[in-house]
Each structure stands twice: as structure tokens, then as C-alpha cells.
Protein backbone atom coordinates (compact mmCIF):
# COMPACT_ATOMS: atom_id res chain seq x y z
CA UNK A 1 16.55 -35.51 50.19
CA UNK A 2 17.10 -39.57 50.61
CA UNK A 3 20.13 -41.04 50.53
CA UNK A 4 21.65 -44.49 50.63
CA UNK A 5 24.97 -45.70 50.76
CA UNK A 6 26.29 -49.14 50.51
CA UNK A 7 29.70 -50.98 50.18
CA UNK A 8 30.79 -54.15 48.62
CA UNK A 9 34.09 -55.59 48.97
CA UNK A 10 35.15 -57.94 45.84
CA UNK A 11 38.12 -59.76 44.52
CA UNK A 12 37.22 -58.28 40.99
CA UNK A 13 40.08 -56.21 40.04
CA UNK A 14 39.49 -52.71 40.42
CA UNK A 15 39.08 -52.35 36.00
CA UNK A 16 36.21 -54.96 35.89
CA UNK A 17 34.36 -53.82 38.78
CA UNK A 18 34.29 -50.55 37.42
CA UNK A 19 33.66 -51.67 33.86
CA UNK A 20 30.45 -53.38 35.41
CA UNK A 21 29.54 -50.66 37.42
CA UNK A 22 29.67 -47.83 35.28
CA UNK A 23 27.80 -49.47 32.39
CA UNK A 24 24.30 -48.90 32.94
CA UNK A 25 22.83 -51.26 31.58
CA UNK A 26 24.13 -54.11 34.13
CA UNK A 27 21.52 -51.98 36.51
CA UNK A 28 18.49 -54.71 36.27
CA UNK A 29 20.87 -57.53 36.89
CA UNK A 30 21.59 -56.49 40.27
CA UNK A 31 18.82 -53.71 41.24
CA UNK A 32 15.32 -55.62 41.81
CA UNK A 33 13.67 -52.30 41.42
CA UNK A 34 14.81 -51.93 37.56
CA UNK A 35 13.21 -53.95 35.09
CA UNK A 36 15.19 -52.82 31.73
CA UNK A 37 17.87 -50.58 30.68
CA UNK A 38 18.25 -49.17 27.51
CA UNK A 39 21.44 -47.43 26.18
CA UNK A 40 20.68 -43.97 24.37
CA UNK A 41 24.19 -42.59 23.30
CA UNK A 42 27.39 -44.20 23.16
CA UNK A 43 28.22 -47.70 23.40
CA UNK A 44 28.38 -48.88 27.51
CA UNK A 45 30.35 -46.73 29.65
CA UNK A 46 32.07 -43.58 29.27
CA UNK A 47 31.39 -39.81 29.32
CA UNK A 48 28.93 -39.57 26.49
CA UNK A 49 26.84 -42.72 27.49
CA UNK A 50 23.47 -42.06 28.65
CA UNK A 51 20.75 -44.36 29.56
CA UNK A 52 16.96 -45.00 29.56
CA UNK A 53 16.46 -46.76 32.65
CA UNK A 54 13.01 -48.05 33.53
CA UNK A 55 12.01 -47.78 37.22
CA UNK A 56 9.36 -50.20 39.04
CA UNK A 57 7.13 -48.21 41.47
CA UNK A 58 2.90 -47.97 41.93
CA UNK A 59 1.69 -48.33 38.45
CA UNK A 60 3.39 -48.45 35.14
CA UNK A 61 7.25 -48.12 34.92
CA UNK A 62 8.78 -44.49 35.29
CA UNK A 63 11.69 -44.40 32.76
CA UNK A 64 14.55 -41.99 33.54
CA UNK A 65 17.04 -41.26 31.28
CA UNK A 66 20.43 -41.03 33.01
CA UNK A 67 23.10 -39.02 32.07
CA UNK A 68 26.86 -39.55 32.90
CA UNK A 69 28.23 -36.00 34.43
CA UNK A 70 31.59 -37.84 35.22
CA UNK A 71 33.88 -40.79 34.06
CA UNK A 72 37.09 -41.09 35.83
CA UNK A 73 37.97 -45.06 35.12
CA UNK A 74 38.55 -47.12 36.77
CA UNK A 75 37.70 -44.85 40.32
CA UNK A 76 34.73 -42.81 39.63
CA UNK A 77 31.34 -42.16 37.87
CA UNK A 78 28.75 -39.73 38.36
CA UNK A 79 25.32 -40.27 36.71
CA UNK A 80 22.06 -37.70 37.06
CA UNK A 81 18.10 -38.51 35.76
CA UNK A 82 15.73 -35.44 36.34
CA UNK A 83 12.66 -35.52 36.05
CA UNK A 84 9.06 -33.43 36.89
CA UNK A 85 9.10 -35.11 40.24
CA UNK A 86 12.63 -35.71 41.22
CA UNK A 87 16.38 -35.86 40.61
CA UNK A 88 18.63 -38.99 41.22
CA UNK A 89 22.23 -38.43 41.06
CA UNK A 90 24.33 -41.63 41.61
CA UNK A 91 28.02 -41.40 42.96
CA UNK A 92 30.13 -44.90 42.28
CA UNK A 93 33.26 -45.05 43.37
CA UNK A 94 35.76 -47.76 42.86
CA UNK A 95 39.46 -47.97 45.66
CA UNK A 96 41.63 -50.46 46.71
CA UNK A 97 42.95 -51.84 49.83
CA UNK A 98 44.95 -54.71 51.05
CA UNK A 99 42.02 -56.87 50.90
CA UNK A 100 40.82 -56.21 47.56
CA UNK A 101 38.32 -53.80 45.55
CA UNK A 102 35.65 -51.52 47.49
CA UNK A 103 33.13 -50.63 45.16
CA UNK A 104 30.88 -47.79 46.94
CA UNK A 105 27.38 -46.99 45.39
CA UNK A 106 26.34 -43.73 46.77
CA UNK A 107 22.08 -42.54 45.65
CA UNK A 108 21.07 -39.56 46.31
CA UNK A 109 17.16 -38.85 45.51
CA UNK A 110 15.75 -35.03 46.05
CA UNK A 111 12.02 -34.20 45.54
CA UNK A 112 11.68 -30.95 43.08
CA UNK A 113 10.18 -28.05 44.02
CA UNK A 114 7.11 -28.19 46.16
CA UNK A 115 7.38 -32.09 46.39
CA UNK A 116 10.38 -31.74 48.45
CA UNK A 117 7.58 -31.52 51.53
CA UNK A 118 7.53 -35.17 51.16
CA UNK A 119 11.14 -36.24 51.73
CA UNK A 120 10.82 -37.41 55.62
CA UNK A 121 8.39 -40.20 53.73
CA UNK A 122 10.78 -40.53 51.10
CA UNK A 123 13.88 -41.43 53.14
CA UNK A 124 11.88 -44.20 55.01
CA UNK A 125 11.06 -45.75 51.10
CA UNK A 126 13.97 -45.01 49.72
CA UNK A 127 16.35 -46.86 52.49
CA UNK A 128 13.98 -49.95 51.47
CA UNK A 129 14.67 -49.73 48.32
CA UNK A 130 18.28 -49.30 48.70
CA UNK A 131 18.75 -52.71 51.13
CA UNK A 132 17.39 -54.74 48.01
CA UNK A 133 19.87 -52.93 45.76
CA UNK A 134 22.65 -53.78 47.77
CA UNK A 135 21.75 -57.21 48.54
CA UNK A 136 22.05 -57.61 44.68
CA UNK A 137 24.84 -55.55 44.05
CA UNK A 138 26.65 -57.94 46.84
CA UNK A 139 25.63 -60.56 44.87
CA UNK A 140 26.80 -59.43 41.10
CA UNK A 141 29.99 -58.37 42.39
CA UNK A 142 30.27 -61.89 44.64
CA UNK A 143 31.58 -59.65 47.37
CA UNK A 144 30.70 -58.76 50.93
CA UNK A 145 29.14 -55.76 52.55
């Protein structure tokens, strides 16, 4: 399993960061490694909304299609895609402090079945991968890390 974490403090309020998080298809505004998002049910966020995201890697795009598990505005969404090879489940949580909004993305990638040999490798991409996220995230949200 790979996992990244990353947190970006913003002087959004707590209701638009979370607006912008939760709606998937802001992803390829901030993540370099998404090139389009396409909504599949509902209409942005919320617990029915789920998402055809379409992933950069070797080769052509992988699209996943996302599904939100959990909608708890404005502190908490949960989204999964599963697919032959793996299983991305995306934790975003939204707080507040005397400073301002902490948005926290927290990605979790797991290799299925067999695959799963290959998650030392994995971790080592997927932290990569992550660093560019959250340089953009920083950046959409105009916030610091």
C-alpha cells in the first residue's frame, strides 16, 4: 500500500474549501497527473456524485471512475476508484484553527491481489506523484503547506 498525505493551510472559509475540494471535477486544475474529469451522477459534490477521472501514467490515460462513500460538508469526504490493478481511496478532510482552514488530502493506493508484490516500488512513485499534487493543491487553495 502507498500513501501520501499533505496539508494546506488557506484563508478560504472552511464551506468553499470544501465545496472545491469535494467536487471532483476541480481535480485537473490542481493535480498535474489528471488530465480531465468527467462527472457521471449527480451534479458536483455530494453523496451520489461519482466521477470519471482520467489518470496520466505510461501510455494512454487510465480512467477511474470514483465513487463518493462519504459526504460530511463542510469536514469530510471519502471517495474510492477500483479497478483490475488497484484501489485508490481518497480521505479529505476540512478543520479549523485560529489561523484559518486546514484542508488535509489523505491517498491511499493498494495493489490488488497478486500485484500487491509490487508496492515497495509503488510507494517510491507514488510519493512523486503526490509532491506535484500538493504543490498544486497549495496553489488552488492559495495556502501554505
Amino acid at each position: 500500500m502507498a500513501k501520501y498525505v499533505t496539508s494546506v493551510r488557506t484563508q478560504m472559509s472552511p464551506e468553499s474549501a470544501f465545496a472545491y475540494m469535494a467536487d471532483l471535477r476541480n481535480f485537473d486544475e490542481w493535480d498535474p497527473g489528471v488530465s480531465s474529469v468527467t462527472q457521471i451522477d449527480g451534479d458536483g459534490a455530494g453523496q451520489t456524485a461519482s466521477f470519471d477521472v482520467s489518470v496520466k501514467g505510461i501510455g494512454p490515460d487510465m480512467v477511474l471512475r470514483y465513487v463518493t462513500d462519504e459526504y460530511e460538508p463542510p469536514f469530510r469526504v471519502l471517495v474510492t476508484a477500483r479497478s483490475a490493478v488497484f484501489t485508490s481511496i481518497d480521505v479529505i478532510t476540512v478543520e479549523t484553527d485560529e489561523k484559518g482552514t486546514v484542508v488535509t488530502y489523505n491517498a491511499e493506493l493498494r495493489l490488488n491481489g497478486v500485484l500487491a508484490l509490487g508496492d515497495p516500488f509503488l510507494r517510491l512513485v507514488f510519493g512523486r506523484i503526490g509532491d506535484r499534487a500538493a504543490g498544486g493543491l497549495r496553489k488552488a487553495l492559495r495556502g501554505t503547506g
